[in-house]
Protein backbone atom coordinates (compact mmCIF):
# COMPACT_ATOMS: atom_id res chain seq x y z
CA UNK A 1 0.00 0.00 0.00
CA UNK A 2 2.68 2.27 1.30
CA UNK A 3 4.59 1.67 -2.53
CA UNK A 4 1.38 2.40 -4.05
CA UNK A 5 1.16 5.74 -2.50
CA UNK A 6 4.71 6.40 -3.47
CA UNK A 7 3.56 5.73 -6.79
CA UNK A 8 0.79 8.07 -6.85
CA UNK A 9 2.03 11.21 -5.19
CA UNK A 10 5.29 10.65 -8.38
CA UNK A 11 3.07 10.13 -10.91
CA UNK A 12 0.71 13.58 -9.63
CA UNK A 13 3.77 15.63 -9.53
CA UNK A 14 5.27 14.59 -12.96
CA UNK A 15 1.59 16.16 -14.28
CA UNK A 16 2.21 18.98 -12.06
CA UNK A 17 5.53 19.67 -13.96
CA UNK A 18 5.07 18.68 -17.62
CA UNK A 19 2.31 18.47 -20.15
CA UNK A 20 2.34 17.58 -23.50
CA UNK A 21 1.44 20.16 -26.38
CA UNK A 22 -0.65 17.77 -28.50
CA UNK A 23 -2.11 19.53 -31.18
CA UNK A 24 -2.50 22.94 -32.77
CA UNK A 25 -2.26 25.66 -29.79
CA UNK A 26 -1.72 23.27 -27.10
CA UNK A 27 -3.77 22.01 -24.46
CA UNK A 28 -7.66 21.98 -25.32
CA UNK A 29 -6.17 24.40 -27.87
CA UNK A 30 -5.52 27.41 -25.94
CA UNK A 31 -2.12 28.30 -26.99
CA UNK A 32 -1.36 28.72 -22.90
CA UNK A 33 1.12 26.03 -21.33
CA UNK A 34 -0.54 24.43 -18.55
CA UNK A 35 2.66 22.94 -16.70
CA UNK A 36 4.47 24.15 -13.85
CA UNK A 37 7.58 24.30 -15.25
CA UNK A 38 8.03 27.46 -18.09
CA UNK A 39 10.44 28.73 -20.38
CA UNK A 40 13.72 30.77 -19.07
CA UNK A 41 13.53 34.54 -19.00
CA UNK A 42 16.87 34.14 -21.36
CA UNK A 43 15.97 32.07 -23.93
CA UNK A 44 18.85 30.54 -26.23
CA UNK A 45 19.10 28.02 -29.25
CA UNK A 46 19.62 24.39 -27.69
CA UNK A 47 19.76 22.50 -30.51
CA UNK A 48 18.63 22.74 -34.47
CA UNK A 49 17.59 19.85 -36.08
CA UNK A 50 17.29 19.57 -40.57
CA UNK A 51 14.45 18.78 -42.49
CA UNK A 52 14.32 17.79 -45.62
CA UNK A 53 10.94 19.93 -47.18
CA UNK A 54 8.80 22.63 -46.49
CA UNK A 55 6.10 23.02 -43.42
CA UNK A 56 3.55 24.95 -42.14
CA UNK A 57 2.50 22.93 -39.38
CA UNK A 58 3.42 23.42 -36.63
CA UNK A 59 5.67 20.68 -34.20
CA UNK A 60 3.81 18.92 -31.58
CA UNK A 61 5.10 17.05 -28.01
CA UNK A 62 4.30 14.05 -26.41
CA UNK A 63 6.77 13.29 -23.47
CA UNK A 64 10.43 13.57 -24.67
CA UNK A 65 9.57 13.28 -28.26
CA UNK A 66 9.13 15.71 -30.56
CA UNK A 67 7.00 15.73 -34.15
CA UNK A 68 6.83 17.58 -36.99
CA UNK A 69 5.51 17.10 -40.73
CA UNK A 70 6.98 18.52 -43.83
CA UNK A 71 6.68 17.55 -47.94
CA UNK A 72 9.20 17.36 -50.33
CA UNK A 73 10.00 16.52 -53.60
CA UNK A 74 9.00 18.60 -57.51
CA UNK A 75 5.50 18.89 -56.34
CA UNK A 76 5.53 18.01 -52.71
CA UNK A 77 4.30 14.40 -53.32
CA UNK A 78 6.34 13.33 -50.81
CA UNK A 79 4.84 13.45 -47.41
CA UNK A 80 7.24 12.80 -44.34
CA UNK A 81 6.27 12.69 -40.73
CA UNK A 82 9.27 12.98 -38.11
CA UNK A 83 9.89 11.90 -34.32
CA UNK A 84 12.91 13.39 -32.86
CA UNK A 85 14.41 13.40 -29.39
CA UNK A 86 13.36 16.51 -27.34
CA UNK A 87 16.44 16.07 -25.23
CA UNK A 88 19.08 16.52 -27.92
CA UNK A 89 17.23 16.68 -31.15
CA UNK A 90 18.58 13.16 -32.50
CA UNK A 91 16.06 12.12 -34.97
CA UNK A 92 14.51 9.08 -33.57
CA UNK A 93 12.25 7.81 -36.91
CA UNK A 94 11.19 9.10 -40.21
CA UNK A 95 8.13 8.05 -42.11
CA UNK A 96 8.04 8.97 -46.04
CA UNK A 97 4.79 8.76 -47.62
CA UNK A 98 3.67 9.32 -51.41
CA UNK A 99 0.63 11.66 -51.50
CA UNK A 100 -2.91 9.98 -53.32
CA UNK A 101 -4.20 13.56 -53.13
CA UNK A 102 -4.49 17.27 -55.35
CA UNK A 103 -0.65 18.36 -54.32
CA UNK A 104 -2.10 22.11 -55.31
CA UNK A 105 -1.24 25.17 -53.16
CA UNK A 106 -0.22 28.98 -52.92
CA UNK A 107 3.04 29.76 -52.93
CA UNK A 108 3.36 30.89 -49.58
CA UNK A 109 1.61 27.45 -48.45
CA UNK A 110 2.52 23.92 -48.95
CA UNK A 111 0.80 20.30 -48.36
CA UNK A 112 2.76 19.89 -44.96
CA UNK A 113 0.25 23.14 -43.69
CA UNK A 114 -2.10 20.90 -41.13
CA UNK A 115 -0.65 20.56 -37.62
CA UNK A 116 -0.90 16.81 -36.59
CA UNK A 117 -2.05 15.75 -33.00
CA UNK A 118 -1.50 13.46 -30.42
CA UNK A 119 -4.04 11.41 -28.18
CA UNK A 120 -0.73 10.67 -26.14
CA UNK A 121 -0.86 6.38 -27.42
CA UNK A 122 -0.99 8.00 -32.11
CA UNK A 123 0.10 10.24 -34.14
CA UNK A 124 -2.29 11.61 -36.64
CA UNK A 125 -0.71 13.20 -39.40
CA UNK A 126 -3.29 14.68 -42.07
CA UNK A 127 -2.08 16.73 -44.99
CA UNK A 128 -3.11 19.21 -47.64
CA UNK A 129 -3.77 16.44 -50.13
CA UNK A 130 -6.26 14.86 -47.60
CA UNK A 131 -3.56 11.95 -47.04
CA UNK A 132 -4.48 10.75 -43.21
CA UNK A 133 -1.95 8.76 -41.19
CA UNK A 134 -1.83 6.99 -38.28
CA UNK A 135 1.60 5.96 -36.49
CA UNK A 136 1.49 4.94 -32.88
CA UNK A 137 4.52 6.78 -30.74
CA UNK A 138 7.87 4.19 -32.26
CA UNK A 139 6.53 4.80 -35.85
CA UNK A 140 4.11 1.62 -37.05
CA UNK A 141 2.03 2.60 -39.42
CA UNK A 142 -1.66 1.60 -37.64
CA UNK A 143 -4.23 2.24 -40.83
CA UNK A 144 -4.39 5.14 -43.47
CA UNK A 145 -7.10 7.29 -45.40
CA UNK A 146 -6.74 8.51 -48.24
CA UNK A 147 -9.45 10.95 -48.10
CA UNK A 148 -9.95 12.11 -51.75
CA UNK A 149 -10.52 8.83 -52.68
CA UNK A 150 -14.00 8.55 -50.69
CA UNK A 151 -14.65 12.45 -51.28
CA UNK A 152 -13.36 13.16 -55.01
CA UNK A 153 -13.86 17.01 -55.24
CA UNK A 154 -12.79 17.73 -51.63
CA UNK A 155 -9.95 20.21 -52.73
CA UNK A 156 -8.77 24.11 -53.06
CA UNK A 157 -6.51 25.45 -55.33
CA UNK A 158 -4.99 27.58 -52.63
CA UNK A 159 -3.98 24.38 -50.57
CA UNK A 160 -5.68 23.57 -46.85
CA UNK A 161 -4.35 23.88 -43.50
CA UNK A 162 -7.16 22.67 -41.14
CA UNK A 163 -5.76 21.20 -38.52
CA UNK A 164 -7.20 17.94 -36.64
CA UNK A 165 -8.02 17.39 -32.80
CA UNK A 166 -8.07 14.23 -31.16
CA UNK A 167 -11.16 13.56 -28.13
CA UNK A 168 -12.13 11.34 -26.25
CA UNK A 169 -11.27 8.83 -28.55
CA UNK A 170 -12.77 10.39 -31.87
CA UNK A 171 -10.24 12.14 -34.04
CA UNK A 172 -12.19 14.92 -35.94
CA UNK A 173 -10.91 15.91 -39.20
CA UNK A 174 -11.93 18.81 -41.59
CA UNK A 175 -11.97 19.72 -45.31
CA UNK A 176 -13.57 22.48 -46.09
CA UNK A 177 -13.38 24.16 -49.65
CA UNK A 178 -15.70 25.38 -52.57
CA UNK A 179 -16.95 22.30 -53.49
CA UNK A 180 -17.56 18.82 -51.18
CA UNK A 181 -17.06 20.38 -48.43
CA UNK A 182 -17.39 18.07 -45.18
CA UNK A 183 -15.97 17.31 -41.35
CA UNK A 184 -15.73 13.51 -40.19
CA UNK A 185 -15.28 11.98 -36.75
CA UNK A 186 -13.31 8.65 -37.44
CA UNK A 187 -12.06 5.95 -34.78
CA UNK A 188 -8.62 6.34 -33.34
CA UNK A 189 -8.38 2.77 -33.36
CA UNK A 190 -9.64 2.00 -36.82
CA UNK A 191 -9.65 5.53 -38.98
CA UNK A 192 -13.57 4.45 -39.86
CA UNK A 193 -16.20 6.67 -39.97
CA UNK A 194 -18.17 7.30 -37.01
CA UNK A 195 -19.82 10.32 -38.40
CA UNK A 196 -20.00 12.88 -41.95
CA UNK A 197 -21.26 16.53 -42.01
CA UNK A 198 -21.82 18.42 -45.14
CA UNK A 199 -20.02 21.62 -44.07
CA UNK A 200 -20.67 25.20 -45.61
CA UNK A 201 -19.17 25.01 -49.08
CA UNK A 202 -16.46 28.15 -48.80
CA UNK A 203 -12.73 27.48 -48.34
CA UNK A 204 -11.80 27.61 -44.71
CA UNK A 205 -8.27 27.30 -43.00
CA UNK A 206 -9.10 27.85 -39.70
CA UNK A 207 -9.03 24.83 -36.94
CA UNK A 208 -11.35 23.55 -34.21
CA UNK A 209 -11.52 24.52 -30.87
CA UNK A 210 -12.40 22.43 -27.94
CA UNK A 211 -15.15 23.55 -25.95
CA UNK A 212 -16.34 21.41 -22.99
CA UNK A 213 -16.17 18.05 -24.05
CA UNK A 214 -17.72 19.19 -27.63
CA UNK A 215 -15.40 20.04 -30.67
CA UNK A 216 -16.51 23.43 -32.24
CA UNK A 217 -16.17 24.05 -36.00
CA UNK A 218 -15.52 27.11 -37.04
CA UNK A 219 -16.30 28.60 -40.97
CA UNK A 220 -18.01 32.00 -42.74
CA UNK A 221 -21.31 30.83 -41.50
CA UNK A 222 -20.32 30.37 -37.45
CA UNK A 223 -19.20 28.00 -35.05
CA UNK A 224 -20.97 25.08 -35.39
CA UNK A 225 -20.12 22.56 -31.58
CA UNK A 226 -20.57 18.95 -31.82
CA UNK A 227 -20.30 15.97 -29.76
CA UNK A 228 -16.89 14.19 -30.69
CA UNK A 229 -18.54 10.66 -31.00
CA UNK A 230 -21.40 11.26 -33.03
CA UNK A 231 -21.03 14.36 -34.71
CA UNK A 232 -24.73 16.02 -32.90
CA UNK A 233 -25.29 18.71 -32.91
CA UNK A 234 -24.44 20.57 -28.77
CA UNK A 235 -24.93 24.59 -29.97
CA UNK A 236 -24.98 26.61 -33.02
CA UNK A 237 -23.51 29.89 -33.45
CA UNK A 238 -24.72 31.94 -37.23
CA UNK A 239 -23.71 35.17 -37.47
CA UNK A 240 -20.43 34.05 -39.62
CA UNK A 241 -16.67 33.91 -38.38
CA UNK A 242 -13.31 34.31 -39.64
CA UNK A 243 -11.77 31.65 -42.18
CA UNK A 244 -7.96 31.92 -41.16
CA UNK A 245 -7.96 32.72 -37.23
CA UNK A 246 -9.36 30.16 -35.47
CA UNK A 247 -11.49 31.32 -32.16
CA UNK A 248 -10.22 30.34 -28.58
CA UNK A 249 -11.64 29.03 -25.19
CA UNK A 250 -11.52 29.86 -21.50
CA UNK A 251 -13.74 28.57 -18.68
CA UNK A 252 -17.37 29.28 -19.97
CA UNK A 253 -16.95 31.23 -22.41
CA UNK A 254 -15.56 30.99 -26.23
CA UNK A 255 -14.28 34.24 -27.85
CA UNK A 256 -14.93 34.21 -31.46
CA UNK A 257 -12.81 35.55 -33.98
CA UNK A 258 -16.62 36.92 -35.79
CA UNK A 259 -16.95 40.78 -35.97
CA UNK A 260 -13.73 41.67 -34.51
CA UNK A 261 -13.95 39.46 -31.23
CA UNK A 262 -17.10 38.36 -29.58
CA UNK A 263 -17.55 37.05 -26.63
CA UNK A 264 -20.29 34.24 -26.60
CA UNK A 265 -21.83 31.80 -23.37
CA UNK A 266 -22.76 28.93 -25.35
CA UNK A 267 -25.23 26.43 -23.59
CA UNK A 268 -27.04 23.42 -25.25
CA UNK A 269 -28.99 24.49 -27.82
CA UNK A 270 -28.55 28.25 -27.09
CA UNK A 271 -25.50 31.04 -27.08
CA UNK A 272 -25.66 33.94 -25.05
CA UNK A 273 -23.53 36.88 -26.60
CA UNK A 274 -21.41 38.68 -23.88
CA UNK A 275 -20.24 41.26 -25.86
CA UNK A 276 -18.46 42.31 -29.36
CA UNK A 277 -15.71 44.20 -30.26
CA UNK A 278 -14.87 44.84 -33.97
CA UNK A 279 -11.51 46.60 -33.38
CA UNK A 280 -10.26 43.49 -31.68
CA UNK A 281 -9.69 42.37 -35.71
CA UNK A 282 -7.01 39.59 -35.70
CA UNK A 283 -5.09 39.41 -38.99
CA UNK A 284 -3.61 35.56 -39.52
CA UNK A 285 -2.74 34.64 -35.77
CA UNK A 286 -5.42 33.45 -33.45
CA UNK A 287 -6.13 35.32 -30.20
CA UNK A 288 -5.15 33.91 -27.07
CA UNK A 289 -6.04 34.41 -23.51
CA UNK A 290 -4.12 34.77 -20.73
CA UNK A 291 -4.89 35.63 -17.23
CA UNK A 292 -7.84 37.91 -17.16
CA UNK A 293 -6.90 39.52 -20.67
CA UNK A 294 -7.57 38.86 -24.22
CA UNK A 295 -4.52 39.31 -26.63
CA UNK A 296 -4.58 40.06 -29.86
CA UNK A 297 -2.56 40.32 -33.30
CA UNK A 298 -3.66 42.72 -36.31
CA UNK A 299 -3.18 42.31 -39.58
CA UNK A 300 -0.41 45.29 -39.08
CA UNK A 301 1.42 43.00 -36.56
CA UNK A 302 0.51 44.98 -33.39
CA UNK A 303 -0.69 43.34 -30.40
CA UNK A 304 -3.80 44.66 -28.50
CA UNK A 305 -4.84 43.60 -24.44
CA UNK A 306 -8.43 43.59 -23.85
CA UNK A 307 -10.58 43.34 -21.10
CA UNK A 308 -11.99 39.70 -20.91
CA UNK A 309 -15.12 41.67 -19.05
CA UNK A 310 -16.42 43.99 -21.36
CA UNK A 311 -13.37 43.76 -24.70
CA UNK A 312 -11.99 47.15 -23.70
CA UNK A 313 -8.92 47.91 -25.02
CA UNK A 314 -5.99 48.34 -22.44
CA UNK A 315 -2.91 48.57 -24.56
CA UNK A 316 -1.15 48.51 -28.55
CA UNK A 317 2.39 47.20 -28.67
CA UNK A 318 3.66 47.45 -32.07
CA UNK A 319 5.61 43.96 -33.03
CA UNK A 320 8.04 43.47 -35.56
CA UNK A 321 5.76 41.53 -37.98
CA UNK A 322 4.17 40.52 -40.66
CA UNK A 323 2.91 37.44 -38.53
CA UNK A 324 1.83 34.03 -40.06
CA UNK A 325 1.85 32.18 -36.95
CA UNK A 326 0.38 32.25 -33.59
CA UNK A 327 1.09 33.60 -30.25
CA UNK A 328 1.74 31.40 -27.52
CA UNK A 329 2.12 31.92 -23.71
CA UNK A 330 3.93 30.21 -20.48
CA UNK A 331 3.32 31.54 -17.29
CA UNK A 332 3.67 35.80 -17.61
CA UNK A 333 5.31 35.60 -21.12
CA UNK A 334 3.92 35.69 -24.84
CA UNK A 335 6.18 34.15 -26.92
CA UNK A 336 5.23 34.75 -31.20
CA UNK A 337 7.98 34.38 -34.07
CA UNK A 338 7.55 36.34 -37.70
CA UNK A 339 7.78 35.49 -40.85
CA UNK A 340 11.20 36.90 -41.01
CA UNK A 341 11.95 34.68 -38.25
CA UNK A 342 12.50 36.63 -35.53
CA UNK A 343 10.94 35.36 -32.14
CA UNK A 344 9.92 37.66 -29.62
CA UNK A 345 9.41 37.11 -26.39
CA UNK A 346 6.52 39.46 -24.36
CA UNK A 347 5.82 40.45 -20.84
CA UNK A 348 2.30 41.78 -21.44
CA UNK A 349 1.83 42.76 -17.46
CA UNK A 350 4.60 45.75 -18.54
CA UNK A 351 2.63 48.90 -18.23
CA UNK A 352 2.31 49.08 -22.28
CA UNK A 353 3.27 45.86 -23.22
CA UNK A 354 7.12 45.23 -24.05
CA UNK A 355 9.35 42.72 -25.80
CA UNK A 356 11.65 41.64 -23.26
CA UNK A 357 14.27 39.26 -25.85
CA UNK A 358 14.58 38.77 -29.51
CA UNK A 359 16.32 35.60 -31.51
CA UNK A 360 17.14 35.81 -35.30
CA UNK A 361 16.53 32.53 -36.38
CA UNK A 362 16.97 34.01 -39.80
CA UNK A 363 14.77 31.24 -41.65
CA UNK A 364 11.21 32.15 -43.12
CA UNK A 365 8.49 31.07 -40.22
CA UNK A 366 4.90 31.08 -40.59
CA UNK A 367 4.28 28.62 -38.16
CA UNK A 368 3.33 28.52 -34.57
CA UNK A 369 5.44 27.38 -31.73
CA UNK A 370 4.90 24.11 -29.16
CA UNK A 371 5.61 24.50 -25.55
CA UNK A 372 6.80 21.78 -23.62
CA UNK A 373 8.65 21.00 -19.85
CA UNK A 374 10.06 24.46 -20.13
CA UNK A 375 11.08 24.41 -23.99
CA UNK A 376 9.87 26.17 -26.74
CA UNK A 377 9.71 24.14 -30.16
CA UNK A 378 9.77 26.36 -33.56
CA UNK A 379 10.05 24.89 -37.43
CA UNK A 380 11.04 26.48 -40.55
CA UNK A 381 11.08 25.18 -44.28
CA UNK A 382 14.74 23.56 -43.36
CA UNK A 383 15.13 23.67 -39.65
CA UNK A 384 13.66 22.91 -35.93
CA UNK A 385 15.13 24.59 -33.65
CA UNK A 386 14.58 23.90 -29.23
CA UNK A 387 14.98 26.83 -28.18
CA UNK A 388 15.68 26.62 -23.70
């Protein structure tokens, strides 16, 4: 009994010190580190790690291993998935895959643009081309979709970059374009179908949020929440939302990247708005929330604090942008790299906002970062760097 106990009070303080950032934005998708342990006040580069094509999405961590995606190759038909060690950046196992999918994107995009996630036992790696794998954490393959073979015209010209979430054993994946335009909830276990909805036919790049044990879906027309295993319908939100921010979550409330910001109290079958505030316009990044304040970054790379309360503005800092990415945070600090490549570190409680460090990583970044056991994770085209 006594071992047991000894076993129990290790196990609570190792969740005490370190989390895993398992998808896009982190924990429940927040963007906000939820571990004890955060990032040093002096950040420097630990180590830098190659990779072999281009990437928008961003690295994910589950205990001391780190994963990233990236395609290569003429026309990116070559799909790679990557495990390395956090502790020293060694690569630990590669996965090269040959894309079944359209290979089609902007310039500034490529197929590697969907962060994967992590139920903590898989990897789920979904890409541009609707190519959806499954590797548990050593690297076997466990099943595969590839996803325009059931939907034919599920597709944009501009490339996707919806990332998937993982709950409660449902992994909910989206696709949303001009034409078949859908979201599916498919077995971790399996990859089957456990659910199909027809989705509003408009391309649509932002990412779900998790909202109390129901995944919201977020396109023009709203924010659409659904239960994880069978895809019903919990609340619907209509008066439209952004396509390229996605919205975030804190306690009760969601804050909707729709009009500017707006605040909404969604219960079953109803949503209460709180309040709106259309200068709180973010540009690509999603907001974030930390504390009792909402942060946010324009489209002319300044970040605004606002009021959770009412949206009042409390502050502008002017950043050295243009931003692609999104802002993250660990304990006081807001931590957000440009496309230029130079990550900045904030300490919003500062009277007006100010950046406390800069690191020129001098690589193009429009990616996000991953926080984990006091780390900071960032990728380029060519490069991940740990940066400690």
């Amino acid at each position: 009994m006594k071992t047991i106990s000894i076993c129990a009070v290790m196990c609570l303080t190792v969740g005490l010190v370190r989390a895993d950032w398992l998808q896009f934005r982190g924990p429940n998708a927040t963007a906000v580190s939820t571990e004890a342990k955060v990032p040093a006040e002096e950040l420097k580069i630990a180590w830098t790690a190659e990779l072999p094509g281009r990437g928008l999405s961003a690295p994910i961590v589950v205990g001391d291993k780190v994963f990233v995606t990236c395609s290569s190759g003429p026309g990116q038909e070559t799909l790679h998935v990557f495990c390395f060690n956090a502790k020293d950046g060694s690569k630990k196992w590669e996965r090269a895959m040959r894309a079944t999918g359209r290979t089609m994107s902007h310039n500034k995009t490529c197929v590697a643009a969907n962060t994967p996630c992590s139920d903590g036992d898989r990897v789920f790696a979904l890409f541009s081309s609707n190519d959806l794998f499954a590797f548990d954490l050593d690297g076997n393959l466990l099943w595969l979709r590839g996803l325009t073979l059931d939907y034919p015209n599920a597709s944009n010209s501009l490339g996707m970059a919806q990332s998937p979430v993982v709950l409660n054993g449902t992994l909910v994946v989206q696709s949303e374009n001009d034409s078949e335009s859908f979201a599916a909830g498919l077995d971790v276990a399996t990859g089957r179908n456990l659910w199909k909805l027809d989705r509003p036919k408009a391309a649509n790049w932002s990412s779900a949020t998790l909202w109390k044990g129901a995944v919201a879906l977020q396109s023009s027309k709203g924010i659409l929440a659904v239960e994880s295993a069978t895809g019903k319908t919990v609340w619907n939100y209509t008066d439209g939302a952004s396509t390229t921010p996605s919205s975030v979550v804190t306690g009760e409330v969601l804050y909707a990247v729709s009009h500017g910001i707006t605040a909404l109290a969604p219960e079953k079958g109803a949503v209460t708005q709180l309040w709106r505030n259309e200068k709180l316009n973010p540009g690509t990044a999603s907001p974030l929330v930390l504390g009792e304040h909402l942060y946010v970054v324009n489209g002319a790379g300044v970040l605004i604090k606002a009021s959770l309360k009412n949206g009042d503005e409390l502050w502008k800092l002017r950043l050295k942008g243009p931003f692609s990415g999104s802002p993250v945070a660990a304990g006081k600090r807001i931590f957000i790299v440009n496309e230029r490549g130079i990550f900045q570190t904030i300490d919003p409680e500062a009277p007006e906002g100010k950046v406390t460090q800069e690191i020129e990583l001098k690589e193009t970044v429009l990616t996000t970062p991953a926080i984990s056991d006091g780390a900071i994770y960032v990728r380029s085209d060519t490069k991940l760097w740990k940066l400690q």
